[in-house]
Structure formats: structure tokens, C-alpha cells
Protein backbone atom coordinates (compact mmCIF):
# COMPACT_ATOMS: atom_id res chain seq x y z
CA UNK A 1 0.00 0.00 0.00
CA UNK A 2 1.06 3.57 -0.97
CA UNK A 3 2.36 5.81 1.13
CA UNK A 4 1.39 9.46 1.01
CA UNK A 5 2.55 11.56 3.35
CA UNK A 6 1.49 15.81 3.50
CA UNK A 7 3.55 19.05 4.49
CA UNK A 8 3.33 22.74 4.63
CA UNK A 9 0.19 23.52 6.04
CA UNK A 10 0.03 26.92 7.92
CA UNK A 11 -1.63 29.65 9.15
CA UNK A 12 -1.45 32.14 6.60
CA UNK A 13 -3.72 35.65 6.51
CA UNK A 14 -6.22 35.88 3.93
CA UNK A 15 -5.06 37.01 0.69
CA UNK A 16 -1.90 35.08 1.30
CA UNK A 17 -0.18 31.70 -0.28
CA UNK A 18 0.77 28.50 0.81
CA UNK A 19 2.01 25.85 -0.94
CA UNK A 20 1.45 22.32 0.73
CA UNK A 21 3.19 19.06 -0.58
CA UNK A 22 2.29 15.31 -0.92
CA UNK A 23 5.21 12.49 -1.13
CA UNK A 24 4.33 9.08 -2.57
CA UNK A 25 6.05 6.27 -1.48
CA UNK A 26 5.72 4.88 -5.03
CA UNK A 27 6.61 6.27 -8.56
CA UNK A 28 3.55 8.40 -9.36
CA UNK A 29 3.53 7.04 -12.49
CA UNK A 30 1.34 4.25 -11.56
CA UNK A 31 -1.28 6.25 -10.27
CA UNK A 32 -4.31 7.22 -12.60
CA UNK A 33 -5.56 9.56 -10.35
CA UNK A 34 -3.79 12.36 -7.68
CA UNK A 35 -5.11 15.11 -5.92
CA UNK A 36 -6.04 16.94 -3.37
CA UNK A 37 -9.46 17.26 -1.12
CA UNK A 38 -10.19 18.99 2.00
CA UNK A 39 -12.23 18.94 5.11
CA UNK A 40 -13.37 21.84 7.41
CA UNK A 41 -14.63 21.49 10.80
CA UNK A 42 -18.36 20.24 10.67
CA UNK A 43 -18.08 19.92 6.92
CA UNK A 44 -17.75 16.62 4.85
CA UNK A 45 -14.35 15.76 2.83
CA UNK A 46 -14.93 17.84 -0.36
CA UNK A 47 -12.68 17.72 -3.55
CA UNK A 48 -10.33 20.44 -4.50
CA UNK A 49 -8.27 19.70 -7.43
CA UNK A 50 -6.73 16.09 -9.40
CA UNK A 51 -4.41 14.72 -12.08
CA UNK A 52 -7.07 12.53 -14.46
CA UNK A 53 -4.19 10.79 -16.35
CA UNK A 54 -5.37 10.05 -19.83
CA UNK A 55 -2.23 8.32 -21.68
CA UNK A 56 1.20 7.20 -20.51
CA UNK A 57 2.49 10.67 -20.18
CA UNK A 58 -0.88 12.70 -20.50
CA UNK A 59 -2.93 14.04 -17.86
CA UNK A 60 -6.39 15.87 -17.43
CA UNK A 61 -6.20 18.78 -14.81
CA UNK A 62 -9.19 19.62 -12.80
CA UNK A 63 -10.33 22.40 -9.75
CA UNK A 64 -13.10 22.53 -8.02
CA UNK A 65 -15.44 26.10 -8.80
CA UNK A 66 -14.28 28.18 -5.77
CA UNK A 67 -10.87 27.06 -6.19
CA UNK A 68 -10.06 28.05 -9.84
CA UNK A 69 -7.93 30.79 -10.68
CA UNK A 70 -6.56 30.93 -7.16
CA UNK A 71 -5.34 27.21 -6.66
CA UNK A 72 -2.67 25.32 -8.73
CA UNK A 73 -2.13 21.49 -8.68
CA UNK A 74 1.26 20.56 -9.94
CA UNK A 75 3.83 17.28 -9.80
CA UNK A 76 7.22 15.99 -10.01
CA UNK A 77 7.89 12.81 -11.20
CA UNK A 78 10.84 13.25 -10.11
CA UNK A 79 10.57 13.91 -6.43
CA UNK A 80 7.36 11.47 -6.57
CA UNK A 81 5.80 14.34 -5.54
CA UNK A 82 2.70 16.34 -5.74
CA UNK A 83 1.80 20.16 -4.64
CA UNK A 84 -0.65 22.43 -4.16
CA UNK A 85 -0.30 25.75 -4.38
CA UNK A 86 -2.70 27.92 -2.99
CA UNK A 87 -2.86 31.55 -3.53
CA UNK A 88 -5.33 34.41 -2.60
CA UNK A 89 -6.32 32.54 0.02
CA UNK A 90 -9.94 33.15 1.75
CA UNK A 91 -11.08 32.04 5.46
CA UNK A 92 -13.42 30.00 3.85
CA UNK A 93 -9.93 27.72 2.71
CA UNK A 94 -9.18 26.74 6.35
CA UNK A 95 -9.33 23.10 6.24
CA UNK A 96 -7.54 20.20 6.73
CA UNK A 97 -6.27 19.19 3.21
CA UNK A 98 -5.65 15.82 2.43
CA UNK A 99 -3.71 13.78 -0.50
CA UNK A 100 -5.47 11.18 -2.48
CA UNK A 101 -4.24 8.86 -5.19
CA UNK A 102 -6.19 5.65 -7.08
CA UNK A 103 -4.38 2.92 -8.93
CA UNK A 104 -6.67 0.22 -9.83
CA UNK A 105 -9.00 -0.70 -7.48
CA UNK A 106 -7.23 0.61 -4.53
CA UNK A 107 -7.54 4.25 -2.99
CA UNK A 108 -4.87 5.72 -0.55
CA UNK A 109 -5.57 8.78 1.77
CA UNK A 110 -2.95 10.65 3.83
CA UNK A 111 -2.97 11.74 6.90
CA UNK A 112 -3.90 15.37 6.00
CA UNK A 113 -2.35 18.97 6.95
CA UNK A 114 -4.21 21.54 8.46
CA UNK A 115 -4.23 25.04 6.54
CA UNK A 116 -5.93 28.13 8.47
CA UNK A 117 -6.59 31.37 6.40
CA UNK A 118 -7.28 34.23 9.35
CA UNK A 119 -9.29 37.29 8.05
């Protein structure tokens, strides 16, 4: 099972960045599907932004509506690594953000990192 472990959550004042991190255990290569999601408190786990990969170098790129334009999901394959980069950030973004990935059947969750956005 595939390891994914999170960094660089914050507190950060609104209008500010962040950039949080995801490290696979695993050559990301074999995953069809990355991203991130998040959960506030009270709130269910809601989806932020993946890698849909389409080919054997090709992926799709998608946000969630409140996220686009201010959020930016990128990866090296490199580093076997995955970021989010969060700028412009609201109150409303406080959350704990978590890193997903699907290969196959199976689905692997990290542990999450908490961002707060202060107003």
C-alpha cells in the first residue's frame, strides 16, 4: 500500500499563499488519479483539485469552482511528488487538506495537513 505523506500547512492571513506538498512512497507514475481534497470542521471531505491521467504521459487537470484561478495542482515525477499551491487565500480555505491517489481498485488517503486562512 502507498504511502502518502502531507507538508506545509500553515496559518497564513487571507489574501496570502501556501504551498502544501504530498510524497508518494511509489513512482507516481502508476497512479491514474492524484489530488487533493479537503475537510473543514463540521463539513464533509470535499474535492479540490486532481491529475485525471489520460495516456502514458498525458494528464487531465481539474479544480473545483471556488478554487479556480486561485489554486494550482502541480507534480514531479521526479521527487514522486505532488503540490498544491494555494494563492489568494480566503477564510473560507481553512481546512484540513488531504492527499489522495487511485491505482486500480485501490484508494490511498494521507494523513492530511491543516491550513488556516485568518481574516
Amino acid at each position: 500500500q502507498v504511502q502518502l505523506v502531507e507538508s506545509g500547512g500553515g496559518l497564513v492571513q487571507a489574501g496570502g499563499s501556501l504551498r502544501v506538498s504530498c510524497a508518494f512512497s511509489e513512482n507516481i507514475y502508476s497512479f491514474s488519479v492524484m489530488g487533493w481534497y479537503r475537510q473543514a470542521p463540521g463539513k464533509q471531505r470535499e474535492w479540490v483539485a486532481r491529475f485525471t491521467r489520460r495516456g502514458s504521459a498525458t494528464y487531465d487537470t481539474l479544480y473545483e469552482d471556488s478554487v479556480k484561478g486561485r489554486f494550482t495542482i502541480s507534480r514531479d515525477h521526479a521527487k514522486n511528488t505532488i503540490y498544491l499551491q494555494m494563492d489568494q487565500l480566503k477564510p473560507e480555505d481553512t481546512a484540513v487538506y488531504y492527499c489522495n491517489a487511485v491505482r486500480g481498485f485501490q484508494e490511498a488517503w494521507g494523513r492530511g495537513t491543516q491550513v488556516t486562512v485568518s481574516s
